[in-house]
C-alpha atoms as a PDB file:
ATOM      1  CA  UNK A   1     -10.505  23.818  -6.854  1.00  0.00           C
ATOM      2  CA  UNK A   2      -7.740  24.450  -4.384  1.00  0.00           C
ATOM      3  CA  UNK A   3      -8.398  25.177  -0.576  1.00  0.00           C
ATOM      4  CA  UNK A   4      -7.112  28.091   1.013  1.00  0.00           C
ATOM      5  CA  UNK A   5      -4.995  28.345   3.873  1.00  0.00           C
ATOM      6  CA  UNK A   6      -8.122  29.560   6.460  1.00  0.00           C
ATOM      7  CA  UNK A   7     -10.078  26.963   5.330  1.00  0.00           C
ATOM      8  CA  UNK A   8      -7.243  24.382   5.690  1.00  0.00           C
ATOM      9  CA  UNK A   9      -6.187  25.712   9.115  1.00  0.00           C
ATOM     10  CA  UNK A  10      -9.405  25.092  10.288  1.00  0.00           C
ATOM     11  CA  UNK A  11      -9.786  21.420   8.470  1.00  0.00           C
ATOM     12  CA  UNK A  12      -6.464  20.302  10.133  1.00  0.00           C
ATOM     13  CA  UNK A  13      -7.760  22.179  13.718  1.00  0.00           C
ATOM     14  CA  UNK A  14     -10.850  20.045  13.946  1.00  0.00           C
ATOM     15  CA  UNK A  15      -8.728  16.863  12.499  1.00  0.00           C
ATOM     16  CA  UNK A  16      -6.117  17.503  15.536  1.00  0.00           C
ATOM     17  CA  UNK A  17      -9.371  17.627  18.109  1.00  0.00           C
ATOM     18  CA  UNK A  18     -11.271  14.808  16.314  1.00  0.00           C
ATOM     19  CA  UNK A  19      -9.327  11.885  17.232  1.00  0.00           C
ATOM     20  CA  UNK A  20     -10.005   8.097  17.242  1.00  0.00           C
ATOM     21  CA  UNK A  21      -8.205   7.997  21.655  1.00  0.00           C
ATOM     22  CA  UNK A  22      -8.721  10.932  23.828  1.00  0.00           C
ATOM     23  CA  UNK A  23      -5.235  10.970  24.479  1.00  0.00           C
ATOM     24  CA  UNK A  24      -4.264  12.284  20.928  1.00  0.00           C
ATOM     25  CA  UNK A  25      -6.792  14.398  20.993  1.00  0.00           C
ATOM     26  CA  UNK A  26      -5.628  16.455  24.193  1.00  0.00           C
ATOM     27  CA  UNK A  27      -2.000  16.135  22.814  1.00  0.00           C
ATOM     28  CA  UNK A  28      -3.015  17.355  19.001  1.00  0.00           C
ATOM     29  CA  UNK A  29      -5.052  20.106  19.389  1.00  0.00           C
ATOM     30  CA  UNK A  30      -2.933  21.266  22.571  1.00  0.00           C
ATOM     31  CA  UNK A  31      -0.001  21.723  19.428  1.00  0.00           C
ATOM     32  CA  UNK A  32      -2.118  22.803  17.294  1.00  0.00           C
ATOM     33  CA  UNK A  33      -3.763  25.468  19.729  1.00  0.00           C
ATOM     34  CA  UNK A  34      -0.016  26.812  20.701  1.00  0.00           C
ATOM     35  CA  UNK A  35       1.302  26.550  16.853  1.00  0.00           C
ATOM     36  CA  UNK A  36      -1.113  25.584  14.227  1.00  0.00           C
ATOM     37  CA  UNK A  37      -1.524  28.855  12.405  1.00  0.00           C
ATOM     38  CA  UNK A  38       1.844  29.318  12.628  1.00  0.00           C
ATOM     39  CA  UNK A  39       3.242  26.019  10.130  1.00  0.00           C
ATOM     40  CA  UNK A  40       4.820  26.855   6.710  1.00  0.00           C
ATOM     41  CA  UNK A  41       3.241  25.398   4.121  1.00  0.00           C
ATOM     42  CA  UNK A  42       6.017  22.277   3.783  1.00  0.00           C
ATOM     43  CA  UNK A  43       5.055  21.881   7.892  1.00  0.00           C
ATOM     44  CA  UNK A  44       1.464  22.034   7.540  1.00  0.00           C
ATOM     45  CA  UNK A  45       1.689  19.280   4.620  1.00  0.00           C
ATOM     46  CA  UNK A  46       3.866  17.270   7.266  1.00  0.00           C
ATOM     47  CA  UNK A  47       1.586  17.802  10.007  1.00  0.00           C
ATOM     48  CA  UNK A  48      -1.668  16.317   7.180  1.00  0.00           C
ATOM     49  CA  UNK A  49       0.548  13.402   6.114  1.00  0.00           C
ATOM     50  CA  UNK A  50       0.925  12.689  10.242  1.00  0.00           C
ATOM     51  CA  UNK A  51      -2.984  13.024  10.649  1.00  0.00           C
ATOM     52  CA  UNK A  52      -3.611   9.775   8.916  1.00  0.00           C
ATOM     53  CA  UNK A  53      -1.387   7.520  10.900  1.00  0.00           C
ATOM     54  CA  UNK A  54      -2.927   5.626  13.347  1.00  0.00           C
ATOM     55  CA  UNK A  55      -3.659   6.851  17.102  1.00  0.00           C
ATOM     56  CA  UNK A  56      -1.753   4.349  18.638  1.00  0.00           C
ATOM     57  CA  UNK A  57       1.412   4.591  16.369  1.00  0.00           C
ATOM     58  CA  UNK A  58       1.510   8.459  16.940  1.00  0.00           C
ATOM     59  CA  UNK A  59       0.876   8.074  20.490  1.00  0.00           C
ATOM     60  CA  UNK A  60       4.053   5.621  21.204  1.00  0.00           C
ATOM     61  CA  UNK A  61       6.031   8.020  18.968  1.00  0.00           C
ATOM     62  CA  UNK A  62       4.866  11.002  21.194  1.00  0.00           C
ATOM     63  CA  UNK A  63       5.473   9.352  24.466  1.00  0.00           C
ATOM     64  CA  UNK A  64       8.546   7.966  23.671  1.00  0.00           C
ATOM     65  CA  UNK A  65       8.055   3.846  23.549  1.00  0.00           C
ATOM     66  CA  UNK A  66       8.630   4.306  19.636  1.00  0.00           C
ATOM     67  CA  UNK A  67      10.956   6.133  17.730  1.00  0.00           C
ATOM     68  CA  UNK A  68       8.782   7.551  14.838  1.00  0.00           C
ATOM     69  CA  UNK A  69       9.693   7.007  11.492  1.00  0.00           C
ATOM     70  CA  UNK A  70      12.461   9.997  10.341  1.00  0.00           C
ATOM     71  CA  UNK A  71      10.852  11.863   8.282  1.00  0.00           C
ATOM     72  CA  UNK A  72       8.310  12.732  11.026  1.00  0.00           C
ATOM     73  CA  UNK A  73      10.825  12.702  13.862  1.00  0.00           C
ATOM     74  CA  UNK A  74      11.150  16.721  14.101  1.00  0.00           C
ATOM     75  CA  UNK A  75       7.454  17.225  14.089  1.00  0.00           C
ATOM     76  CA  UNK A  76       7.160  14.767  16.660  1.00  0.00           C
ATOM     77  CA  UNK A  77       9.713  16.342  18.912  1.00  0.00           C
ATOM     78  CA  UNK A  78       7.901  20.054  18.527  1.00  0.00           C
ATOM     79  CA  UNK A  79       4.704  17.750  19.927  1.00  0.00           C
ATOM     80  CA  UNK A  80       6.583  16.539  22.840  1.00  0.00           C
ATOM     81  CA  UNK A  81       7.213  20.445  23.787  1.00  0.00           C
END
């Protein structure tokens, strides 16, 4: 059975506020709040594949004291926005 794209939206919502550091949670569901529903489908599988990298990895490629790795480094910029 496939999951539709409400269904995932909301999965990936509560995944961006459900974080292991508070920090990543404000910064993730602040995205996903402003432009969440609005991913393409290639974006939103992006966005999953960043989900399960660790909270302190994402947050030193967010702040800047890591460059992320490049396939991620455009998503990472539209967090920084």
């Amino acid at each position: 059975m496939t999951e539709d794209r409400a269904t995932r939206l909301k999965r990936l919502r509560m995944r961006s506020m459900r974080r292991g550091i508070k920090e990543m949670d404000l910064i993730l569901s602040g995205f996903w709040a402003a432009s969440g529903a609005s991913l393409g489908n290639e974006d939103l599988d992006l966005y999953e594949e960043m989900l399960s990298e660790n909270d302190q990895d994402l947050y030193k490629w967010v702040s800047g004291q890591q460059a992320p790795p490049a396939h991620f480094a455009a998503l990472i910029a539209r967090l920084r926005k």
